[in-house]
N, C-alpha and C. Protein backbone atom coordinates (compact mmCIF):
# COMPACT_ATOMS: atom_id res chain seq x y z
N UNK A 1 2.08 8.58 28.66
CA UNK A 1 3.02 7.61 28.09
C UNK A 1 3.38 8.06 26.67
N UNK A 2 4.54 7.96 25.89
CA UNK A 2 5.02 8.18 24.98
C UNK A 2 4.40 7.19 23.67
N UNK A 3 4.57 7.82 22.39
CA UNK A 3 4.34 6.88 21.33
C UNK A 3 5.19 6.52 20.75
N UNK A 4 5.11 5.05 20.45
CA UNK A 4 5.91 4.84 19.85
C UNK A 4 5.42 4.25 18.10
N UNK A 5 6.60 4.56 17.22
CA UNK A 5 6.23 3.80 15.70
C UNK A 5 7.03 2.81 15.36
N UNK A 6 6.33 1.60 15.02
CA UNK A 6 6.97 0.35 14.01
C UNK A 6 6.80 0.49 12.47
N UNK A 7 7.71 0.24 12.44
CA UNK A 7 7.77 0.17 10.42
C UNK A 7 7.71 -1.10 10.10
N UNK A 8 7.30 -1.77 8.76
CA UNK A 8 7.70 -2.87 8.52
C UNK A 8 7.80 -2.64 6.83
N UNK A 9 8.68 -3.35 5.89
CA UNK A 9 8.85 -3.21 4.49
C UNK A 9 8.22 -4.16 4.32
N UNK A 10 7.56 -4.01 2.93
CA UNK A 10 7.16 -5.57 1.81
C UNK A 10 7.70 -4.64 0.67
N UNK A 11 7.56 -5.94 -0.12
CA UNK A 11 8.19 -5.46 -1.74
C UNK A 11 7.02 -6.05 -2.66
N UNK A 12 6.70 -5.68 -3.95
CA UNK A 12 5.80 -6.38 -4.64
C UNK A 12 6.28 -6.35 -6.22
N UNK A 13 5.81 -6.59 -7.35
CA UNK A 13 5.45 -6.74 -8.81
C UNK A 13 4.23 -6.16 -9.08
N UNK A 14 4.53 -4.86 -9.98
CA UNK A 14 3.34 -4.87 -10.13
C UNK A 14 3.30 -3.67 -11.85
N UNK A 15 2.11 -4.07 -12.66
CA UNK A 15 2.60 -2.87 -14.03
C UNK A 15 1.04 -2.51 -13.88
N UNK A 16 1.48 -1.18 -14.96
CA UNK A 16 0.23 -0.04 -14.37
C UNK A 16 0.85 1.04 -16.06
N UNK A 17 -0.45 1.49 -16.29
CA UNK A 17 -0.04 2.62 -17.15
C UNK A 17 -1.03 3.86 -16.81
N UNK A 18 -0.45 4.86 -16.89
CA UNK A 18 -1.15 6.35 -17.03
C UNK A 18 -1.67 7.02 -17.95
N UNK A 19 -2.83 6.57 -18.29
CA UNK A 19 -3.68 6.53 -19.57
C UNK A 19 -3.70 7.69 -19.46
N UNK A 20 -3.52 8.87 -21.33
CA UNK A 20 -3.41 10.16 -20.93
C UNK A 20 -2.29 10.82 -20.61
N UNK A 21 -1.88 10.33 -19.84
CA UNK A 21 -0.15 10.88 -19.37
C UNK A 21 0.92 11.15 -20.91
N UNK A 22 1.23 12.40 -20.42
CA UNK A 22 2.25 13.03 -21.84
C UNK A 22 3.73 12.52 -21.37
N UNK A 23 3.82 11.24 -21.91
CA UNK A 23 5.11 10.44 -21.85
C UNK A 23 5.71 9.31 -21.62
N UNK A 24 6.49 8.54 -21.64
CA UNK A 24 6.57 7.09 -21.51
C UNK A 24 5.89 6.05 -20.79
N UNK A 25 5.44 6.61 -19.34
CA UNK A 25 4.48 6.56 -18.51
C UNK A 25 3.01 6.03 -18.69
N UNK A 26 2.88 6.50 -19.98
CA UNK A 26 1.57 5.89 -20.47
C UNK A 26 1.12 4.85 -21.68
N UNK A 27 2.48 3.92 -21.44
CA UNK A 27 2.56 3.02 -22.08
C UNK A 27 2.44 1.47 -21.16
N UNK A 28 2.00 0.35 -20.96
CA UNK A 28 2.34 -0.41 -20.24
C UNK A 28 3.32 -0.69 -20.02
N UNK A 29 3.90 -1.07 -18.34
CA UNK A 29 5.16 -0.79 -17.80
C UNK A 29 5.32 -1.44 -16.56
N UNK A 30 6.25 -2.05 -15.67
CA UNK A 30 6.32 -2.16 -14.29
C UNK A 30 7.01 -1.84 -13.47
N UNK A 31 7.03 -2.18 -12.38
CA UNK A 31 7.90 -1.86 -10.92
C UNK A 31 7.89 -2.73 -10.00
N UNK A 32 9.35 -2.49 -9.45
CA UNK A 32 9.27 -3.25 -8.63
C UNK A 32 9.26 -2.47 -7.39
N UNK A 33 7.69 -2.68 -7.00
CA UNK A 33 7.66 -1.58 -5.00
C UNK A 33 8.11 -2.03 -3.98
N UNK A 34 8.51 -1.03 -3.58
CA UNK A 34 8.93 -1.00 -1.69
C UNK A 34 8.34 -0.17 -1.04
N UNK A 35 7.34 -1.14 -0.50
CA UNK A 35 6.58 -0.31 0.76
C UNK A 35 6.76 -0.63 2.03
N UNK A 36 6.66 0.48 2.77
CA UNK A 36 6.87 1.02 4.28
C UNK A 36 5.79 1.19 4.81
N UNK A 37 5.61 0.16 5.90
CA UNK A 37 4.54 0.93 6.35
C UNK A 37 4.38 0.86 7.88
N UNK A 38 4.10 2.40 8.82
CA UNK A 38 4.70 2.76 9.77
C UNK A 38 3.14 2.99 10.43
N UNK A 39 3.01 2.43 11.61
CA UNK A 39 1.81 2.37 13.00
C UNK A 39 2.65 3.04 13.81
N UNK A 40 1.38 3.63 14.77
CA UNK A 40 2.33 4.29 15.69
C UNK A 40 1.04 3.91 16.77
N UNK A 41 1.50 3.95 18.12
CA UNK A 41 0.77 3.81 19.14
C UNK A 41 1.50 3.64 20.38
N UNK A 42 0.73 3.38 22.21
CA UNK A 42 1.86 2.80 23.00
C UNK A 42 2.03 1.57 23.43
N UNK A 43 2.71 1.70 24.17
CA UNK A 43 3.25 0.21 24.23
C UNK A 43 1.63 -1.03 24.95
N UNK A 44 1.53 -1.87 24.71
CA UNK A 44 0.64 -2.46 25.17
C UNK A 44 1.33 -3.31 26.62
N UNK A 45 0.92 -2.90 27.79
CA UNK A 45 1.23 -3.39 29.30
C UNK A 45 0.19 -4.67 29.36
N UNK A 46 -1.10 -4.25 29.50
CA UNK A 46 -2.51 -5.08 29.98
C UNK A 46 -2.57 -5.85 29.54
N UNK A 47 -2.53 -6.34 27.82
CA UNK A 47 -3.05 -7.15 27.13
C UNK A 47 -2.42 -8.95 27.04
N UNK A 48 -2.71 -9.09 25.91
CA UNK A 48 -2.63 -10.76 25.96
C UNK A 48 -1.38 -10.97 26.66
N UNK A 49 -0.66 -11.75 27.06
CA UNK A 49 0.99 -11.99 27.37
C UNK A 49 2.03 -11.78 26.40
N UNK A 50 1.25 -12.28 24.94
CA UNK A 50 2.29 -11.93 23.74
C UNK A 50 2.20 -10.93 23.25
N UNK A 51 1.42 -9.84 23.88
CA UNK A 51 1.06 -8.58 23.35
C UNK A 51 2.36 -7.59 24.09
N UNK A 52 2.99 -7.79 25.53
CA UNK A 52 2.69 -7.12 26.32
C UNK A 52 4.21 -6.56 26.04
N UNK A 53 4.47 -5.10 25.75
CA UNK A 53 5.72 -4.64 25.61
C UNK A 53 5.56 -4.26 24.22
N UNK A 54 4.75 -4.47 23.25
CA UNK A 54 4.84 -3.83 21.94
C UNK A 54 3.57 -2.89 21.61
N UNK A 55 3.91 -2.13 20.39
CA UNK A 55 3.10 -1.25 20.15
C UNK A 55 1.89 -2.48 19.07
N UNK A 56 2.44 -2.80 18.43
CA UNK A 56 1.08 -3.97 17.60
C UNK A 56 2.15 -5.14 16.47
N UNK A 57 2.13 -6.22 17.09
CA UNK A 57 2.56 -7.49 16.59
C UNK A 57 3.44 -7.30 15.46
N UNK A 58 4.28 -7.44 14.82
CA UNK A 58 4.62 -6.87 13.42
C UNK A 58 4.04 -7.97 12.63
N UNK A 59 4.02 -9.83 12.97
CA UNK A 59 3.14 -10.36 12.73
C UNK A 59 1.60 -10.47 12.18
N UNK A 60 1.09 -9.72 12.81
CA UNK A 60 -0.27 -9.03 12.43
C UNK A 60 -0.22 -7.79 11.91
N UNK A 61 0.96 -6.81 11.68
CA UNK A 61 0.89 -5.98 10.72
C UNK A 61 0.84 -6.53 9.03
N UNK A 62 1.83 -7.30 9.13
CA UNK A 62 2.54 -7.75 8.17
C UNK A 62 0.89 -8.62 7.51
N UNK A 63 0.44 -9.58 8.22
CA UNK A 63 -1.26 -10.32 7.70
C UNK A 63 -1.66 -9.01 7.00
N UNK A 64 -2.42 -7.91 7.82
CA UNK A 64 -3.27 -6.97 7.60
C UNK A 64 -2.65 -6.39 6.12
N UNK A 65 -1.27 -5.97 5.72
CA UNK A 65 -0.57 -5.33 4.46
C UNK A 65 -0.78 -5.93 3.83
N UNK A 66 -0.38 -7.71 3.95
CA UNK A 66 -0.50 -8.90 2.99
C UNK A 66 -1.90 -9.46 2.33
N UNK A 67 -2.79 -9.03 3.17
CA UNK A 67 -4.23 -9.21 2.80
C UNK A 67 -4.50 -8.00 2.00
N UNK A 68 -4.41 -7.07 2.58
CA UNK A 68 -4.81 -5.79 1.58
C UNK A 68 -4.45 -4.78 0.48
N UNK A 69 -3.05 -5.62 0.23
CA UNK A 69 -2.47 -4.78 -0.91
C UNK A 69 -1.50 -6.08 -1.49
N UNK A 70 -0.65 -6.60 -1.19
CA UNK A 70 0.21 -7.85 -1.34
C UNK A 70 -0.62 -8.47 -2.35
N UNK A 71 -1.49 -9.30 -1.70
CA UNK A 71 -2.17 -10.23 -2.37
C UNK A 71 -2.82 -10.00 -3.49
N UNK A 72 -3.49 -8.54 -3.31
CA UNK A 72 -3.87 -8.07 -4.55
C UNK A 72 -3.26 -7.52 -5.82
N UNK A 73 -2.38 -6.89 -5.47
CA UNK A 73 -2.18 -5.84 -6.17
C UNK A 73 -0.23 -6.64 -6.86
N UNK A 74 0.27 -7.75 -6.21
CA UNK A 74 1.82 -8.05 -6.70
C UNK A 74 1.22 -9.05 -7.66
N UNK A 75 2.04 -9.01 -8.99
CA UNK A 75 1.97 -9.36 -9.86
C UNK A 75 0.60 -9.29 -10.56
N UNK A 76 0.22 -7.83 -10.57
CA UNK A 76 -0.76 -7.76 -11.38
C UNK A 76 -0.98 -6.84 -12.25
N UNK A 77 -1.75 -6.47 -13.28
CA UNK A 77 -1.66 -5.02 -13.68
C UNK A 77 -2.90 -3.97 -13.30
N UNK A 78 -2.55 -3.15 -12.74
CA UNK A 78 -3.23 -2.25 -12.41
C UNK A 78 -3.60 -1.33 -13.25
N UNK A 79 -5.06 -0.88 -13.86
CA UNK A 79 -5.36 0.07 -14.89
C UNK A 79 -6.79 0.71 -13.81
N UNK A 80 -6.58 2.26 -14.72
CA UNK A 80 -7.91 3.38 -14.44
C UNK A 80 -9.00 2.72 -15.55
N UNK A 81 -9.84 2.66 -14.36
CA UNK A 81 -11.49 1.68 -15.44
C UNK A 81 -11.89 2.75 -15.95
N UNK A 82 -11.27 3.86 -16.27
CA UNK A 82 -11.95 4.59 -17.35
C UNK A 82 -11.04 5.17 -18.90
N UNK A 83 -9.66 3.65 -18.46
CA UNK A 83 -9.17 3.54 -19.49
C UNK A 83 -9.26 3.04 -20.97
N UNK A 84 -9.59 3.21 -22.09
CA UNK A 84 -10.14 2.76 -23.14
C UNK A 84 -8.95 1.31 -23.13
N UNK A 85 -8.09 1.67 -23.46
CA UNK A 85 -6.77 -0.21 -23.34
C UNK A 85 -7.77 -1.08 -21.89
N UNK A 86 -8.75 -0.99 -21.57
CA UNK A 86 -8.71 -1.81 -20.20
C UNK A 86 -9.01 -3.26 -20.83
N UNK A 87 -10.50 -2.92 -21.62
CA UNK A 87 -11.07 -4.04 -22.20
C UNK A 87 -9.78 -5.23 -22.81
N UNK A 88 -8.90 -4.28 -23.56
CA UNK A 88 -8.31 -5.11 -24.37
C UNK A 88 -7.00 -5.91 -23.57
N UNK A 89 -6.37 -5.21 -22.71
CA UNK A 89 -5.58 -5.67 -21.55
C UNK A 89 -6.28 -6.62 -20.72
N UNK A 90 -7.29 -6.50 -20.57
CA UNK A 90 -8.06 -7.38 -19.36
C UNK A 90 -7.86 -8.95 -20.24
N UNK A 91 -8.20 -8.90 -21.04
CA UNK A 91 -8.17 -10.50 -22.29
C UNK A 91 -6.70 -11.02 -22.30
N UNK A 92 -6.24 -10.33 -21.91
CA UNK A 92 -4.73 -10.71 -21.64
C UNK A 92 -3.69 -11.23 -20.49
N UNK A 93 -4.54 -10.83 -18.98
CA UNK A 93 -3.93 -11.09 -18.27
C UNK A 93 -5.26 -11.60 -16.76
N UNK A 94 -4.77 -12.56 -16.21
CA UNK A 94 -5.88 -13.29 -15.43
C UNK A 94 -5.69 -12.31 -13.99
N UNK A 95 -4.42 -11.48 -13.74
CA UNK A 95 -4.48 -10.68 -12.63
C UNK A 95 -4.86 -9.13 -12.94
N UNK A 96 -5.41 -8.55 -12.61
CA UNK A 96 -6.15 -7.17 -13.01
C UNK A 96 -6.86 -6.69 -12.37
N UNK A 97 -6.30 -5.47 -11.53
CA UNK A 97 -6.91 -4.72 -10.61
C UNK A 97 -7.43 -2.99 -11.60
N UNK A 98 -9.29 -3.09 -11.57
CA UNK A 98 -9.39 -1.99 -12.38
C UNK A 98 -9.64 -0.99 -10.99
N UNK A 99 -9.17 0.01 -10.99
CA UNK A 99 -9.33 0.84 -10.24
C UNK A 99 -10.07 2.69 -11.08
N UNK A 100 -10.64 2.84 -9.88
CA UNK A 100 -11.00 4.33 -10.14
C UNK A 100 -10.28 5.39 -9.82
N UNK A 101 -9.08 5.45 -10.02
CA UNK A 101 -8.06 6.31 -10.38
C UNK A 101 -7.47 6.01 -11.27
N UNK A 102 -6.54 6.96 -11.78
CA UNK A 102 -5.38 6.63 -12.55
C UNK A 102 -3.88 6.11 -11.82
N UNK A 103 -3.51 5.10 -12.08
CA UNK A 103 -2.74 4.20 -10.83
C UNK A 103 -1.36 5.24 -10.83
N UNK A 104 -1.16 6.29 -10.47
CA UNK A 104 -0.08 6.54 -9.99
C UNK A 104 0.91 6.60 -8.56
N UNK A 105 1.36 5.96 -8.35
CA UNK A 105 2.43 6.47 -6.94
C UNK A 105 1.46 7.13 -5.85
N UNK A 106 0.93 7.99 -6.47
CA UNK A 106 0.57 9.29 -5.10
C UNK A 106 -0.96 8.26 -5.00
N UNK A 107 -1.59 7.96 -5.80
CA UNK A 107 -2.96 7.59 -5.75
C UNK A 107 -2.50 6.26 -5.30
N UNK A 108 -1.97 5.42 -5.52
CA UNK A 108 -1.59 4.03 -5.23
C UNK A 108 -1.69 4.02 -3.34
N UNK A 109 -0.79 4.93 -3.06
CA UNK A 109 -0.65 4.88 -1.51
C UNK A 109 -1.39 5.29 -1.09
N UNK A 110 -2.71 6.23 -1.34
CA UNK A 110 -3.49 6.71 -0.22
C UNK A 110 -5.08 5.83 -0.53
N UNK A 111 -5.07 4.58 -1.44
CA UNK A 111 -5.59 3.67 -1.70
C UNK A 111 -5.60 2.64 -0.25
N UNK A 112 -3.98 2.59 -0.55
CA UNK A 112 -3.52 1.63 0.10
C UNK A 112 -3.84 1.67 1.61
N UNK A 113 -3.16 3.06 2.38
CA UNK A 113 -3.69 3.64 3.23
C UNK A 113 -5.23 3.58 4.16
N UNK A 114 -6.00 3.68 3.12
CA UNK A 114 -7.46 3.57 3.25
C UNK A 114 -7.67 1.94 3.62
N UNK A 115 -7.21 0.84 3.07
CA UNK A 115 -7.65 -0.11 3.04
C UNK A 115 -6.73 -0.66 4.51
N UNK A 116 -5.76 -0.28 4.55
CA UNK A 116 -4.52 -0.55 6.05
C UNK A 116 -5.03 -0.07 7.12
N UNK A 117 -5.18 0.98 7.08
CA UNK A 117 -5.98 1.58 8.38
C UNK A 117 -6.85 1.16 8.99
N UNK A 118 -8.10 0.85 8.17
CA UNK A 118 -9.50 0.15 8.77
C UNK A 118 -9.23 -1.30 9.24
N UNK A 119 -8.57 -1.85 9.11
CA UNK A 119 -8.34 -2.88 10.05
C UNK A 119 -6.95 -3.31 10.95
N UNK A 120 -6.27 -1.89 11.79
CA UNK A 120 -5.40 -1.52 12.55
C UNK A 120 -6.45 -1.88 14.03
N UNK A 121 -5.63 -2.58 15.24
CA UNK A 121 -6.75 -2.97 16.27
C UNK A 121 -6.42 -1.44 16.86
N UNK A 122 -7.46 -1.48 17.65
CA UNK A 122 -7.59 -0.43 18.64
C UNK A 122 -6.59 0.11 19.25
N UNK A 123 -6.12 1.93 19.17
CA UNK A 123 -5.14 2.10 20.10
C UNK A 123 -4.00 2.33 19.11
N UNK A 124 -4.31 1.32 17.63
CA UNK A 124 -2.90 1.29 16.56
C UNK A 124 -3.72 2.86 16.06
N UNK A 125 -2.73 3.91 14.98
CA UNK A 125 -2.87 3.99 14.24
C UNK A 125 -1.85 4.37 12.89
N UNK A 126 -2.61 4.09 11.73
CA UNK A 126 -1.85 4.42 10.75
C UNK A 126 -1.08 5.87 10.78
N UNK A 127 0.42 5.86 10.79
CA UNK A 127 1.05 6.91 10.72
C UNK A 127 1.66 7.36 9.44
N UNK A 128 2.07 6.31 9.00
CA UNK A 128 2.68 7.24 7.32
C UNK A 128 3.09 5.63 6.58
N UNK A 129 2.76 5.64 5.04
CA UNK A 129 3.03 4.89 4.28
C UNK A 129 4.14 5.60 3.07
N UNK A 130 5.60 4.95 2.94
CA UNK A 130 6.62 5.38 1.51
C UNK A 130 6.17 4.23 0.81
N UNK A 131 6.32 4.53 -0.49
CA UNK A 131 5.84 3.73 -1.47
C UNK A 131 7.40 4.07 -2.30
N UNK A 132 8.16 3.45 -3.14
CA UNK A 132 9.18 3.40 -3.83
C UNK A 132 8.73 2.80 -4.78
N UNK A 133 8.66 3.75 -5.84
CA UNK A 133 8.47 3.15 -7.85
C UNK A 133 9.63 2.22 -8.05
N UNK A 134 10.58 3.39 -7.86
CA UNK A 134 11.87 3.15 -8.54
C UNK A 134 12.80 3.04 -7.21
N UNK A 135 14.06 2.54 -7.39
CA UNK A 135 15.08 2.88 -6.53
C UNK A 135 15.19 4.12 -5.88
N UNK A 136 14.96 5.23 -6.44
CA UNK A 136 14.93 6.92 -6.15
C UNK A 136 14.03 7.28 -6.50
N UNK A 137 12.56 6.94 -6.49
CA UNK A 137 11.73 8.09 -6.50
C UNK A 137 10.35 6.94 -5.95
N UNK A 138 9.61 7.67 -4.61
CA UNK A 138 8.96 7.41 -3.90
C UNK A 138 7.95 8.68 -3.36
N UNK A 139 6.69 8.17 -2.89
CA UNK A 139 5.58 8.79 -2.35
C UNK A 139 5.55 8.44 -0.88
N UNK A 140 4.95 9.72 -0.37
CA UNK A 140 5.00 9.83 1.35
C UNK A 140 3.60 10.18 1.76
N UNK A 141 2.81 8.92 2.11
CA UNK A 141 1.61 9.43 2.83
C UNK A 141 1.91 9.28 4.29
N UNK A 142 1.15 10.80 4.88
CA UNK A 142 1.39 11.39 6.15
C UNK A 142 0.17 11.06 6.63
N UNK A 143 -0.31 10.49 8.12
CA UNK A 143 -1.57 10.70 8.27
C UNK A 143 -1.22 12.22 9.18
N UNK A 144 -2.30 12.99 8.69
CA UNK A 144 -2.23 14.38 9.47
C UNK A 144 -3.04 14.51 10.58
N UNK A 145 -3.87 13.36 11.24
CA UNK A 145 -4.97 13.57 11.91
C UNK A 145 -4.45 13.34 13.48
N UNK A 146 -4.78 14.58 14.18
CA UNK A 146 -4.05 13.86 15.66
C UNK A 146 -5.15 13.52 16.55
């Protein structure tokens, strides 16, 4: 049987700086994201009745994104906990995701990735996440694993 992939978009709020970074970039800043995010699998015949004809609910995609990146991460600021500004940013804002990277684009999505995947049901899997900073400039995680 053939595979097939569903995409679904969310959009979020979210500011982040690149502590270190040689250039504007490493000043506090935000964006507004557009993420993609694409399952691939086949069609489900056997299963529940409301299952039967799709590759995985977009319904329950959409929970699984919304729980694991949405909720967290829109309208908040995202800093590297081994940023010296964290302490003083943190006193400032009640949403604050410290992470162990430096929050860029490329690191943002294969974060994201990690946390999307592990709770894809059986049979789904994660195929590729675009992440959009800006209007024109976006990150492409591939899963490479067949």
């Amino acid at each position: 049987m053939s595979k097939l992939r569903i995409t679904k978009e969310f959009g979020f709020e979210m500011a982040h700086m690149l502590d270190g970074y040689n250039g504007r970039c490493s000043n506090l800043h935000g964006h507004s994201y557009r993420l993609f995010v694409t399952v691939e699998g086949e069609l489900c015949a056997n299963g529940a009745a409301h299952d039967n004809g799709m590759v995985m609910d977009f319904a329950l995609l959409k929970n699984i994104v919304n729980e694991e990146v949405i909720d967290k991460f829109d309208h908040s600021v995202t800093l590297w906990r081994e940023s010296p500004q964290c302490e003083a940013i943190a006193k400032t804002t009640e949403r604050i995701n410290l992470v162990g990277y430096r929050p860029t684009s490329e690191n943002l999505v294969c974060d994201f990735a990690e946390r999307i995947a592990k709770r894809l049901p059986a049979g789904v899997r994660l195929y590729s996440i675009k992440l959009y900073e800006t209007a024109t400039s976006c990150v492409e995680w591939i899963n490479d694993e067949d």
